[in-house]
PDB file of N, CA and C in Angstrom:
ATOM      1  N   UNK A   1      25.553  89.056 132.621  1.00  0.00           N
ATOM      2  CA  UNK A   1      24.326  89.620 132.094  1.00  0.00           C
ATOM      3  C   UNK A   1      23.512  88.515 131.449  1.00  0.00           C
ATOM      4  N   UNK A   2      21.864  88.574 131.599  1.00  0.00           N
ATOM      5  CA  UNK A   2      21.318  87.818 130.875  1.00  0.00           C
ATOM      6  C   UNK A   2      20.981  88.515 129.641  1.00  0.00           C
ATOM      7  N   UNK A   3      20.744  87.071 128.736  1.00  0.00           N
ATOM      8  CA  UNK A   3      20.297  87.302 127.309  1.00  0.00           C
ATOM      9  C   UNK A   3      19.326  88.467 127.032  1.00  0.00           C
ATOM     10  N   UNK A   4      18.534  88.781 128.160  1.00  0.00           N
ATOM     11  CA  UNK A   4      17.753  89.847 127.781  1.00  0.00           C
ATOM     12  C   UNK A   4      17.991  90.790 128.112  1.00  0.00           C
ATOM     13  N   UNK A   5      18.799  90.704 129.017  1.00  0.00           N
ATOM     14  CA  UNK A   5      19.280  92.376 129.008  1.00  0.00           C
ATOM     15  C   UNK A   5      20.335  93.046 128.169  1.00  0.00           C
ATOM     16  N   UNK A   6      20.970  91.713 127.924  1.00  0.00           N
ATOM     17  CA  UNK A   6      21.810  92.281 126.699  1.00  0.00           C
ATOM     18  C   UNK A   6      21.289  92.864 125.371  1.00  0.00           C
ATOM     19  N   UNK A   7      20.137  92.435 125.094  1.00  0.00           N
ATOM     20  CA  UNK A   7      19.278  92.262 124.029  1.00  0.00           C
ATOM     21  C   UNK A   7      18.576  93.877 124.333  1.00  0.00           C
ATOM     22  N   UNK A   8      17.718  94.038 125.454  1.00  0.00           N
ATOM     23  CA  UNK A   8      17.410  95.579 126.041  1.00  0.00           C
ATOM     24  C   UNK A   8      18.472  96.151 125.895  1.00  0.00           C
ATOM     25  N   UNK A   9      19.714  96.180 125.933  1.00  0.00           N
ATOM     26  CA  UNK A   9      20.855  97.235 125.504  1.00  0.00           C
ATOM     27  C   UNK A   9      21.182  97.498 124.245  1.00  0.00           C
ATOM     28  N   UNK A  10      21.088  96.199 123.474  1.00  0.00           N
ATOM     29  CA  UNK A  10      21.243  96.451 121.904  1.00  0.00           C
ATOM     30  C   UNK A  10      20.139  97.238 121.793  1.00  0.00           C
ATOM     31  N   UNK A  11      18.806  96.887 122.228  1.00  0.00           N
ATOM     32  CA  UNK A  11      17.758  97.915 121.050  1.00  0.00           C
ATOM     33  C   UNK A  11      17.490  99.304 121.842  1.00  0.00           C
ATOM     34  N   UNK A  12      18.092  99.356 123.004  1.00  0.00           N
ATOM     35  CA  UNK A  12      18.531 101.063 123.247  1.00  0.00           C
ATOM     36  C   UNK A  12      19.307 101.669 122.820  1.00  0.00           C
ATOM     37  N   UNK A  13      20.719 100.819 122.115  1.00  0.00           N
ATOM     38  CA  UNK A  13      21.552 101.374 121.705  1.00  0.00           C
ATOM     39  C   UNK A  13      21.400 102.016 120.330  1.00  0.00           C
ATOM     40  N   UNK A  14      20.580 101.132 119.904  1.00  0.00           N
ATOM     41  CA  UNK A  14      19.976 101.400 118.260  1.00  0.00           C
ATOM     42  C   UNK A  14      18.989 102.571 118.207  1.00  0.00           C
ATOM     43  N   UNK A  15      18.309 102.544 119.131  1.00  0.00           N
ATOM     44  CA  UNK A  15      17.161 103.363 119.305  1.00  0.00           C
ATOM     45  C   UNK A  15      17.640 104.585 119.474  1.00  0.00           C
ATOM     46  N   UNK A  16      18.708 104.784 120.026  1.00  0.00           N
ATOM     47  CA  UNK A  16      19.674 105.964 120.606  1.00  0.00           C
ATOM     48  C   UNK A  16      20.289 106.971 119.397  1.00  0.00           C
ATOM     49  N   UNK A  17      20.988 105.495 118.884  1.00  0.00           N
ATOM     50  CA  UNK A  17      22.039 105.612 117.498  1.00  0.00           C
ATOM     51  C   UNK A  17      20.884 106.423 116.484  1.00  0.00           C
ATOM     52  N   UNK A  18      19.813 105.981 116.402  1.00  0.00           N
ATOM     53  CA  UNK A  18      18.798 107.008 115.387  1.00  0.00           C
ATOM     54  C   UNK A  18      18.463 107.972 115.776  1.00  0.00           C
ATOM     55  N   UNK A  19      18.091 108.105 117.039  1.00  0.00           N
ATOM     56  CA  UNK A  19      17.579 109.800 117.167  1.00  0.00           C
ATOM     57  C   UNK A  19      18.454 110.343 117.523  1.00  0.00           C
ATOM     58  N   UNK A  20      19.925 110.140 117.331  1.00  0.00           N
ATOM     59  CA  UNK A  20      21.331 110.823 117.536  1.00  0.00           C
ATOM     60  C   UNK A  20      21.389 111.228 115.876  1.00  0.00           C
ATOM     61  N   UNK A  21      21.233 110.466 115.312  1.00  0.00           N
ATOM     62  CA  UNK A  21      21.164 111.060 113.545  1.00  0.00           C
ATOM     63  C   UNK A  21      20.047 111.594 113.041  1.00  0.00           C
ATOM     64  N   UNK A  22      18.908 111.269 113.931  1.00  0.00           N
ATOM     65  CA  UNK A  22      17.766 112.062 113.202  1.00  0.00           C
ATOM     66  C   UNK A  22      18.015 113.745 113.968  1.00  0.00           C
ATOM     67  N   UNK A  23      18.232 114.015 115.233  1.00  0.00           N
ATOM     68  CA  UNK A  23      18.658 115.357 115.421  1.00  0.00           C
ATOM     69  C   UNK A  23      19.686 115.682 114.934  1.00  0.00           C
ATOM     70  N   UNK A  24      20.620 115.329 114.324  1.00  0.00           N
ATOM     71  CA  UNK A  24      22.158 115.979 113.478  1.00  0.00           C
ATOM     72  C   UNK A  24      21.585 116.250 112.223  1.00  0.00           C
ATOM     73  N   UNK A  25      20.933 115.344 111.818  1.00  0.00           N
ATOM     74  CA  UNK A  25      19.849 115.268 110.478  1.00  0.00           C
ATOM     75  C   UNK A  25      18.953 116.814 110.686  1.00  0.00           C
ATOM     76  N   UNK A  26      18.197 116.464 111.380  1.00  0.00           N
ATOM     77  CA  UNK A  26      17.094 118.020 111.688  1.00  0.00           C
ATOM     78  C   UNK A  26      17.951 119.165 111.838  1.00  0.00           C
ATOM     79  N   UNK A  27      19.294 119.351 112.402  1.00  0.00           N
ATOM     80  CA  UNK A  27      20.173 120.518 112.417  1.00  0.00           C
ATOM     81  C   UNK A  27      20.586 120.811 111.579  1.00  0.00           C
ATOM     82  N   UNK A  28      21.169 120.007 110.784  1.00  0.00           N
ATOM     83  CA  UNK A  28      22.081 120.343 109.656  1.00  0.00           C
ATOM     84  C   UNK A  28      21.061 120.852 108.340  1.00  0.00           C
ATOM     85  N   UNK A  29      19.466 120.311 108.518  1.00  0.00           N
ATOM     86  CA  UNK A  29      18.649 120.892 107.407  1.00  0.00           C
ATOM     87  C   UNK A  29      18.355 122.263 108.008  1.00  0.00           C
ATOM     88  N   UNK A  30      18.023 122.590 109.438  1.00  0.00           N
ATOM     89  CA  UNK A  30      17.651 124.034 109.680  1.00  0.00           C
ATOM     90  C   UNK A  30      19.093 124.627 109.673  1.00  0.00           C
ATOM     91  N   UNK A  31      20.126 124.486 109.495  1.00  0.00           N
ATOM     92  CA  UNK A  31      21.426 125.099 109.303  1.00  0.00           C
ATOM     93  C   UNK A  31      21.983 125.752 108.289  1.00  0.00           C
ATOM     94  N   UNK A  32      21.167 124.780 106.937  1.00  0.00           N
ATOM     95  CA  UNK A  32      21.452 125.119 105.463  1.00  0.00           C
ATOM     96  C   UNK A  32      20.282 125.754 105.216  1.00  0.00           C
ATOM     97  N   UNK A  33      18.911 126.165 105.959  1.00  0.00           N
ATOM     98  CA  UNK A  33      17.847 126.606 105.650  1.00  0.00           C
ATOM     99  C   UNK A  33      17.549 128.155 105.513  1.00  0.00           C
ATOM    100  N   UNK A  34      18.136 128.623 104.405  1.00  0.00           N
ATOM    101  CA  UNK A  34      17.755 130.228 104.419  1.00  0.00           C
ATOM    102  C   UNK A  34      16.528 130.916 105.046  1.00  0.00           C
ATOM    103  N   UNK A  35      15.125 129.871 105.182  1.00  0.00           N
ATOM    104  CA  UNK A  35      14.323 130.806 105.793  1.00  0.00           C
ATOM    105  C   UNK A  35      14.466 130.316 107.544  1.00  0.00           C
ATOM    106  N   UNK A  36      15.523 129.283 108.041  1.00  0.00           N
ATOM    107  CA  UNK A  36      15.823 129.469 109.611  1.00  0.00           C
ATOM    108  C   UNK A  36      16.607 130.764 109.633  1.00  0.00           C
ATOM    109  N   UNK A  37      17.540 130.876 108.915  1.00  0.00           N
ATOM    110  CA  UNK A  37      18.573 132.227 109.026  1.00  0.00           C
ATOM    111  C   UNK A  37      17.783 133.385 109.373  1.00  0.00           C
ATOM    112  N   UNK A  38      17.453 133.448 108.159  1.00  0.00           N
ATOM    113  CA  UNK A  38      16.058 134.976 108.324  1.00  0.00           C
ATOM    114  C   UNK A  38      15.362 134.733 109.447  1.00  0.00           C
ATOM    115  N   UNK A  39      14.850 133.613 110.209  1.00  0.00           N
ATOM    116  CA  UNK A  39      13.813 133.576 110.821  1.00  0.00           C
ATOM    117  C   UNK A  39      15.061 134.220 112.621  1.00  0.00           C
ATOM    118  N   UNK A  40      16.129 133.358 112.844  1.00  0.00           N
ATOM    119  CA  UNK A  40      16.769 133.699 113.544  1.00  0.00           C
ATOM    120  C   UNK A  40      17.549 135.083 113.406  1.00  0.00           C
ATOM    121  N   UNK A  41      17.578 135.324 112.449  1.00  0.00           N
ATOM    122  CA  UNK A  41      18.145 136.865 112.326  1.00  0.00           C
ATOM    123  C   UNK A  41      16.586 137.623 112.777  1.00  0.00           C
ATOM    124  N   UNK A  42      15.827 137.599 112.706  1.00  0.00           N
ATOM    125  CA  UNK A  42      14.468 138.683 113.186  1.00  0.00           C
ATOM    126  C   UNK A  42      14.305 138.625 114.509  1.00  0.00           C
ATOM    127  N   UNK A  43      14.021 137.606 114.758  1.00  0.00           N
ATOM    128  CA  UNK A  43      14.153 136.992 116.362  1.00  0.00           C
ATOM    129  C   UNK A  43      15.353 138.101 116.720  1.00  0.00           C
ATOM    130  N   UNK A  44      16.575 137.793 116.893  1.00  0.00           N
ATOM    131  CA  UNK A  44      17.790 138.931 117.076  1.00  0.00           C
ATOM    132  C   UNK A  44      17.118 140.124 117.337  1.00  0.00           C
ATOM    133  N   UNK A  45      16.674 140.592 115.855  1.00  0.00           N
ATOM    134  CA  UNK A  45      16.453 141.962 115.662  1.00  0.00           C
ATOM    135  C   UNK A  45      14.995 142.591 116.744  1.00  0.00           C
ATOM    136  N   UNK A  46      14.301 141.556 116.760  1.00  0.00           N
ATOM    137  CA  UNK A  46      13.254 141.886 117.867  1.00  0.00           C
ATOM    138  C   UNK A  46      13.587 142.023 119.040  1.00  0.00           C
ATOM    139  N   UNK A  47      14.473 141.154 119.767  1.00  0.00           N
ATOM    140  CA  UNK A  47      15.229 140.851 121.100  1.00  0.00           C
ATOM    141  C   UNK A  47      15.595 142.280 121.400  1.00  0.00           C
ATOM    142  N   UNK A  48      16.303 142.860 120.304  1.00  0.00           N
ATOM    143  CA  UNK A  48      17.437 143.826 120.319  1.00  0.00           C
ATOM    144  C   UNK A  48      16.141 144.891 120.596  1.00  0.00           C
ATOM    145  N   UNK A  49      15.394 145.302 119.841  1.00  0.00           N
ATOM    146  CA  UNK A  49      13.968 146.280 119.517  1.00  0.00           C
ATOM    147  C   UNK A  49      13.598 146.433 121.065  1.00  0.00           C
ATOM    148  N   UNK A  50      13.105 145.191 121.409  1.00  0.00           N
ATOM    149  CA  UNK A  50      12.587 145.060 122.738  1.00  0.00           C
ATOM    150  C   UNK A  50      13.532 146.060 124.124  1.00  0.00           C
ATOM    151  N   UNK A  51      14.391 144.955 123.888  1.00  0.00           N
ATOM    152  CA  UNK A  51      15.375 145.488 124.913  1.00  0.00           C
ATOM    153  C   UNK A  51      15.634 147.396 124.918  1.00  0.00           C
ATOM    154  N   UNK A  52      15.706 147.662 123.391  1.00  0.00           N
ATOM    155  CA  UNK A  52      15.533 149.360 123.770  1.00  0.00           C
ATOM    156  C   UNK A  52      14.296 149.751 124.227  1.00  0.00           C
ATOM    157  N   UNK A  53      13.246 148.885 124.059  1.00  0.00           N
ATOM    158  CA  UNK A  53      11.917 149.447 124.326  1.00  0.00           C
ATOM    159  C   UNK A  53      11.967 149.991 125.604  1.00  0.00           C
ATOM    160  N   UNK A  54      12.223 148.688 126.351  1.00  0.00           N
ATOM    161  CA  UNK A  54      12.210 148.754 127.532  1.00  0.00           C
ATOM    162  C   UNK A  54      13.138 149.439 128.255  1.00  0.00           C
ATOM    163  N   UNK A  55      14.107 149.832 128.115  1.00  0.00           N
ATOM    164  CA  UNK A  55      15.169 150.744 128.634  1.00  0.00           C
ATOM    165  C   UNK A  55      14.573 152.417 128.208  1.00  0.00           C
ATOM    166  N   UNK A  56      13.954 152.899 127.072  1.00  0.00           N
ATOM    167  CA  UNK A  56      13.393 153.916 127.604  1.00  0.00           C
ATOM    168  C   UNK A  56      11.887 154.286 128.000  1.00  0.00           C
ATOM    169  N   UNK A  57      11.171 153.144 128.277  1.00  0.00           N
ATOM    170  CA  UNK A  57      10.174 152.853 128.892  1.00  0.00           C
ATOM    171  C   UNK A  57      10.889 153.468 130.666  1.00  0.00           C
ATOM    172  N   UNK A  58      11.463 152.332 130.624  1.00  0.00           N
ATOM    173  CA  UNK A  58      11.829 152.232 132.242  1.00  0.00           C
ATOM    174  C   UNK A  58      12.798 153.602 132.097  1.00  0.00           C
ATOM    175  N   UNK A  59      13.538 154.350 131.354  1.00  0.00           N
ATOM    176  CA  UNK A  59      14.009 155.398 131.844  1.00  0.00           C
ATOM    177  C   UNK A  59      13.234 156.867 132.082  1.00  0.00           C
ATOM    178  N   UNK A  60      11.723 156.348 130.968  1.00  0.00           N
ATOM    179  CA  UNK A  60      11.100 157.618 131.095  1.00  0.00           C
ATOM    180  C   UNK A  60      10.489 157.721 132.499  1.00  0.00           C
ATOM    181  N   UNK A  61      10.304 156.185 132.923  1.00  0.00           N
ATOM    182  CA  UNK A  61       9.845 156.514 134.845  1.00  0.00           C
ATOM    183  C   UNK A  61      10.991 156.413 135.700  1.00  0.00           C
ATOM    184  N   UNK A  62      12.023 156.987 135.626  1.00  0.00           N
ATOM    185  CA  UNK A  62      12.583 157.071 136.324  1.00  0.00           C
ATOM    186  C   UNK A  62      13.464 155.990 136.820  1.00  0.00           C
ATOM    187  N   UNK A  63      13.409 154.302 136.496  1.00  0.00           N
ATOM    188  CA  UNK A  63      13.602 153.364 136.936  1.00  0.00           C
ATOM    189  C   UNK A  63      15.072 153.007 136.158  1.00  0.00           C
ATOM    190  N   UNK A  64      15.903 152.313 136.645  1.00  0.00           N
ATOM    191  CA  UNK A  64      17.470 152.205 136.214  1.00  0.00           C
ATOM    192  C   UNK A  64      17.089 150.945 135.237  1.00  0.00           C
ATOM    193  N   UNK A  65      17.505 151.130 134.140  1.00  0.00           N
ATOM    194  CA  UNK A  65      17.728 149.159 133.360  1.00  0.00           C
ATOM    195  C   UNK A  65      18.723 148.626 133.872  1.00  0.00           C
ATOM    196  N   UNK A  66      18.629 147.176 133.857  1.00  0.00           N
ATOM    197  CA  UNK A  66      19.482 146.514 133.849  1.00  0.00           C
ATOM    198  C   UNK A  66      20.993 146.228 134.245  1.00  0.00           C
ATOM    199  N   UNK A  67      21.477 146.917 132.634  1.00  0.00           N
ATOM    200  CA  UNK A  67      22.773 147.626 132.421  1.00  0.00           C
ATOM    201  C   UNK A  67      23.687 148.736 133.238  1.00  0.00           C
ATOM    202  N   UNK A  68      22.738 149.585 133.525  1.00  0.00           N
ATOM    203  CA  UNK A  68      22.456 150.893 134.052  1.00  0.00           C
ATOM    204  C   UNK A  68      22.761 150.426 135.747  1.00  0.00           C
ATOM    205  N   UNK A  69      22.522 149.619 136.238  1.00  0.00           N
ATOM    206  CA  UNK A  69      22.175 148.614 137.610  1.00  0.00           C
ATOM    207  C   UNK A  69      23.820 147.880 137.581  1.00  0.00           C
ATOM    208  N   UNK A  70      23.806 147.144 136.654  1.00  0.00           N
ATOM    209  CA  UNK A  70      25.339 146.566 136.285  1.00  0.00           C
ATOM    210  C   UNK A  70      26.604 147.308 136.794  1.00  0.00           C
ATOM    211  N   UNK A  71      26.153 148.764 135.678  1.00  0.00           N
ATOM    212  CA  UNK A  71      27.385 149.393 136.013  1.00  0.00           C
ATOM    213  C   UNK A  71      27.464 150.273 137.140  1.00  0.00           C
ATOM    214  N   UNK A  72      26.113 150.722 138.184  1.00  0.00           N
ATOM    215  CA  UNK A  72      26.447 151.211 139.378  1.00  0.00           C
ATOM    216  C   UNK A  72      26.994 150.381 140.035  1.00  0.00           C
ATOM    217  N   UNK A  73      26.594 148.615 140.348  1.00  0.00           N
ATOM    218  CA  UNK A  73      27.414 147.912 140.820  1.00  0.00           C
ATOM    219  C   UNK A  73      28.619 147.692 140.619  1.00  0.00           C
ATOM    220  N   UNK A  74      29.314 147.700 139.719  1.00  0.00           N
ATOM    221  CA  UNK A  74      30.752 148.085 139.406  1.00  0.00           C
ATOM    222  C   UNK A  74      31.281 148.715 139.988  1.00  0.00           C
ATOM    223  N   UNK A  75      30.803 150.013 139.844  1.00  0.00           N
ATOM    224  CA  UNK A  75      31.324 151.273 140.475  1.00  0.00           C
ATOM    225  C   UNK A  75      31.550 151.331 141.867  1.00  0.00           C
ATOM    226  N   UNK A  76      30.043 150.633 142.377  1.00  0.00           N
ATOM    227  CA  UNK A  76      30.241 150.699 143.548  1.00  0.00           C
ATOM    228  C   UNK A  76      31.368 149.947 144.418  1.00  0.00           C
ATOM    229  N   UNK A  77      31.462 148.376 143.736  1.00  0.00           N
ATOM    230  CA  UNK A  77      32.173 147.324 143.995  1.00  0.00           C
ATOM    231  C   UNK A  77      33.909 148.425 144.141  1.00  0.00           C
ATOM    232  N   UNK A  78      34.249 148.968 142.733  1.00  0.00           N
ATOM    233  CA  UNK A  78      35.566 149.616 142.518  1.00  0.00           C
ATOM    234  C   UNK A  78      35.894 150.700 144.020  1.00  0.00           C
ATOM    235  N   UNK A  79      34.479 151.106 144.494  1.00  0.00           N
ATOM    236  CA  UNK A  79      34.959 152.186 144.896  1.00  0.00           C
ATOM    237  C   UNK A  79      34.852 151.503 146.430  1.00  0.00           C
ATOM    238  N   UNK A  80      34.440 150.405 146.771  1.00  0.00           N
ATOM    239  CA  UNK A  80      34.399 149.231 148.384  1.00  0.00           C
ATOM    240  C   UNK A  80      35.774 149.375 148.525  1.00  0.00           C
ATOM    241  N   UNK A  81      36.480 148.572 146.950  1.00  0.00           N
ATOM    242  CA  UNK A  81      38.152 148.271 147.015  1.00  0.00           C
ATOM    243  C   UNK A  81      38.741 149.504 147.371  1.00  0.00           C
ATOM    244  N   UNK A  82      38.650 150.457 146.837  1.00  0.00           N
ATOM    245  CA  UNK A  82      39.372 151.970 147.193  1.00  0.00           C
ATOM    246  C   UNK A  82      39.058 151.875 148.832  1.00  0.00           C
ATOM    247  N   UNK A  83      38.298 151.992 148.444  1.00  0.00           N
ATOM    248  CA  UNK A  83      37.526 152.389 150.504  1.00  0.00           C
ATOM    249  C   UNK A  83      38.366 151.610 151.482  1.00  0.00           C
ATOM    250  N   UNK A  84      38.401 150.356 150.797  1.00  0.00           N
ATOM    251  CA  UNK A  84      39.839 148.850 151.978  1.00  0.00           C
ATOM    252  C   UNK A  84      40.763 149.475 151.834  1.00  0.00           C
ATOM    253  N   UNK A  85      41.297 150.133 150.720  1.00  0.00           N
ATOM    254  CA  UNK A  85      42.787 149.606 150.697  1.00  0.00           C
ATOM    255  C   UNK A  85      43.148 151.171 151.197  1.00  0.00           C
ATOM    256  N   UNK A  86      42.263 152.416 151.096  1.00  0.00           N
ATOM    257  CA  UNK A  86      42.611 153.460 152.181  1.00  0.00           C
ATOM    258  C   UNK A  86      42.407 153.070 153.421  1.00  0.00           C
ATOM    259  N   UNK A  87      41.640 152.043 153.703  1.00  0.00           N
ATOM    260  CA  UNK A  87      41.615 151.913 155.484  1.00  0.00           C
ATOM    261  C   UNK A  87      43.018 151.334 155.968  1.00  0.00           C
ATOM    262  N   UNK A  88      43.675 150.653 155.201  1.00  0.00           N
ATOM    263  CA  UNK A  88      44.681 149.846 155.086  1.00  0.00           C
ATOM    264  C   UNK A  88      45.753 150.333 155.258  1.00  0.00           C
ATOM    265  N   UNK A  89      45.708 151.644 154.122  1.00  0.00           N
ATOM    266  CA  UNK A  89      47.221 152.497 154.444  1.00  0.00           C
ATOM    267  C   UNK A  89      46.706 153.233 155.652  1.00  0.00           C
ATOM    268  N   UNK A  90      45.398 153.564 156.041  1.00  0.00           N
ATOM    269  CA  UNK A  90      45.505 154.368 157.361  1.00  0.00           C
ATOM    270  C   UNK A  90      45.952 153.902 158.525  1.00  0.00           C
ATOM    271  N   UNK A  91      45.119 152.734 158.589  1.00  0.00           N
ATOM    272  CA  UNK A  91      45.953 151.554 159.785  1.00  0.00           C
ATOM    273  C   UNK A  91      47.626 151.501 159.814  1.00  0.00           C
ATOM    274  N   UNK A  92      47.895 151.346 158.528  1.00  0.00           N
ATOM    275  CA  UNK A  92      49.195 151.135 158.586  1.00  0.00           C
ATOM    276  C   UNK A  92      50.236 152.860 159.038  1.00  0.00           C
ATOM    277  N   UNK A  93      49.523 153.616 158.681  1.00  0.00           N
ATOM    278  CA  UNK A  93      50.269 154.961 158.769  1.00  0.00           C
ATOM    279  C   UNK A  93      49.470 154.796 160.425  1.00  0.00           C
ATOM    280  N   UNK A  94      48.583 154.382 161.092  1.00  0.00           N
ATOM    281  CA  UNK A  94      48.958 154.735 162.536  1.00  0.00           C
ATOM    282  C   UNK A  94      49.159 154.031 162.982  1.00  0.00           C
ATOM    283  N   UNK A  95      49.615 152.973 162.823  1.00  0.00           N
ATOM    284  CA  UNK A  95      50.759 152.041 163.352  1.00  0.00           C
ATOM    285  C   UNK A  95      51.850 152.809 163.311  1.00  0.00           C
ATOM    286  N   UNK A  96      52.478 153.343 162.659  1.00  0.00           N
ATOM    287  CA  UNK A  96      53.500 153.625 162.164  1.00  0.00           C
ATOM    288  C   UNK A  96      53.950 155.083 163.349  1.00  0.00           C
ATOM    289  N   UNK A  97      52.971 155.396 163.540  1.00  0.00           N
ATOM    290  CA  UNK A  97      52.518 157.281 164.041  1.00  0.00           C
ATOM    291  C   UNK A  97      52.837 156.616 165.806  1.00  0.00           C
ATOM    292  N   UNK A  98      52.154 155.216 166.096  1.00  0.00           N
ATOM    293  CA  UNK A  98      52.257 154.692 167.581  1.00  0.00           C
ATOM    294  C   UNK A  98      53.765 154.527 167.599  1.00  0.00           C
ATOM    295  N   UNK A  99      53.867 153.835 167.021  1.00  0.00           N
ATOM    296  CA  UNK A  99      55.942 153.648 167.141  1.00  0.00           C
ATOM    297  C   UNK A  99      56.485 155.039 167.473  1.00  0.00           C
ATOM    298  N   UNK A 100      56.205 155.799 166.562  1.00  0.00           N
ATOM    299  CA  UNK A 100      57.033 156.893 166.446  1.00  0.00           C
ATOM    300  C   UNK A 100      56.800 157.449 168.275  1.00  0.00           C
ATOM    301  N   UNK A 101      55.721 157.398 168.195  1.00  0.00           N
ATOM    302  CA  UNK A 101      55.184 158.041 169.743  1.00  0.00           C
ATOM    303  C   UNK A 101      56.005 157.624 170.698  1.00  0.00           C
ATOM    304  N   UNK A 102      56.059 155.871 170.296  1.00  0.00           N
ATOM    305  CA  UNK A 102      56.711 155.113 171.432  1.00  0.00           C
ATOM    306  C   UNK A 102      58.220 155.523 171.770  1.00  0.00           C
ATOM    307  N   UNK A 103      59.187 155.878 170.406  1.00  0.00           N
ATOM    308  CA  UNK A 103      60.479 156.290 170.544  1.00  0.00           C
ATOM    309  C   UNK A 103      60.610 157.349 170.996  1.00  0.00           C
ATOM    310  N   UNK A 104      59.924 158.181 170.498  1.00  0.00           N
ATOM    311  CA  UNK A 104      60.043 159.039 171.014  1.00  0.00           C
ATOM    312  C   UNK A 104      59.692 159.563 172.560  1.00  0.00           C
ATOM    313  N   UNK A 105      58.758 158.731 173.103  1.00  0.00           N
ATOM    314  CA  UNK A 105      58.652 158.264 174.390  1.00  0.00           C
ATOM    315  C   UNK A 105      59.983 157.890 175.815  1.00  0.00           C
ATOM    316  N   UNK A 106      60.533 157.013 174.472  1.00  0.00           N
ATOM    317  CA  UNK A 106      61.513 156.266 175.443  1.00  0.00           C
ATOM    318  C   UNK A 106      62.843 157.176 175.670  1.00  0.00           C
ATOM    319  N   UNK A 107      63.053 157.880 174.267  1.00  0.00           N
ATOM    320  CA  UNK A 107      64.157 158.852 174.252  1.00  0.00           C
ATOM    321  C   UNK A 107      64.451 160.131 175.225  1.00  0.00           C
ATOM    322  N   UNK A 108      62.732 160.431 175.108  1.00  0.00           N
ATOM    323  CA  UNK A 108      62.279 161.633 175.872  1.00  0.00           C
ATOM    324  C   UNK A 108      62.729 161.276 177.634  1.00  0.00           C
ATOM    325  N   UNK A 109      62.183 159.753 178.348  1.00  0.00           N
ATOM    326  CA  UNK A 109      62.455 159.174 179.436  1.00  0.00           C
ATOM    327  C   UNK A 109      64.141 159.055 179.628  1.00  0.00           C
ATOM    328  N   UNK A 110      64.695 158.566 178.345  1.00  0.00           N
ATOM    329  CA  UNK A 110      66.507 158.321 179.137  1.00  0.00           C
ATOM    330  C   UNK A 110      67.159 160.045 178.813  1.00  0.00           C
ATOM    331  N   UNK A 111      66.675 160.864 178.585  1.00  0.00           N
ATOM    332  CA  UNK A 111      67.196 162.427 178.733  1.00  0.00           C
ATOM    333  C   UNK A 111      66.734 162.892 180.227  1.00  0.00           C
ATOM    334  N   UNK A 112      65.991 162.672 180.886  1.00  0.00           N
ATOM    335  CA  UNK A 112      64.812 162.791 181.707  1.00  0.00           C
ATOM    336  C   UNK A 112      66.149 162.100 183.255  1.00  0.00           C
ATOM    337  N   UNK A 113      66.884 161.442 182.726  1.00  0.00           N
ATOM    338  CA  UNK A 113      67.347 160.151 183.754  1.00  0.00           C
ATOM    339  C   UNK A 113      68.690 161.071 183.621  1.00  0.00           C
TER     340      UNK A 113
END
């Protein structure tokens, strides 16, 4: 490395090293700051306000929220898996139903002889 780039690395590194402490610095004052608390606790409480707004907004037209959307997909997802795993035992119970056919096939043929 040349001298100057070594030199460009020191004063990035420095430059770095401060606004790494001036943001830990700026956090730790809005952290201990009773009116960030309050200010982030309202925020919350509006988020929260909103979000019902809109859920019986959208339920008074008829329209599903979100949530409401979530958990039909669930349901629906739960009830795909049901739906496989009966196709599964059905397959398997007529598999099971062909064999039987088949022995009984063959048994039926050596009485026959």
């Amino acid at each position: 490395m040349t001298a100057e780039s070594e030199g460009n690395d020191g004063i990035r590194d420095r430059v770095q090293s401060k606004g790494e402490k001036a943001a830990a610095d700026l956090a730790q004052a809005l952290i201990g700051s009773p009116a960030f608390g309050q200010a982030v606790s309202a925020a919350v409480a509006a988020r929260d306000r909103a979000a019902d707004a809109q859920r019986a907004a959208m339920g008074a037209m008829g329209v599903s929220s979100q949530d409401e959307a979530e958990r039909l997909e669930r349901r629906v997802r739960v009830l795909s898996d049901r739906l496989e795993e009966t196709e599964d035992r059905l397959d398997a119970a007529l598999d099971q139903i062909r064999e039987l056919r088949s022995e009984l096939n063959d048994i039926g043929r050596k009485k026959r002889r």
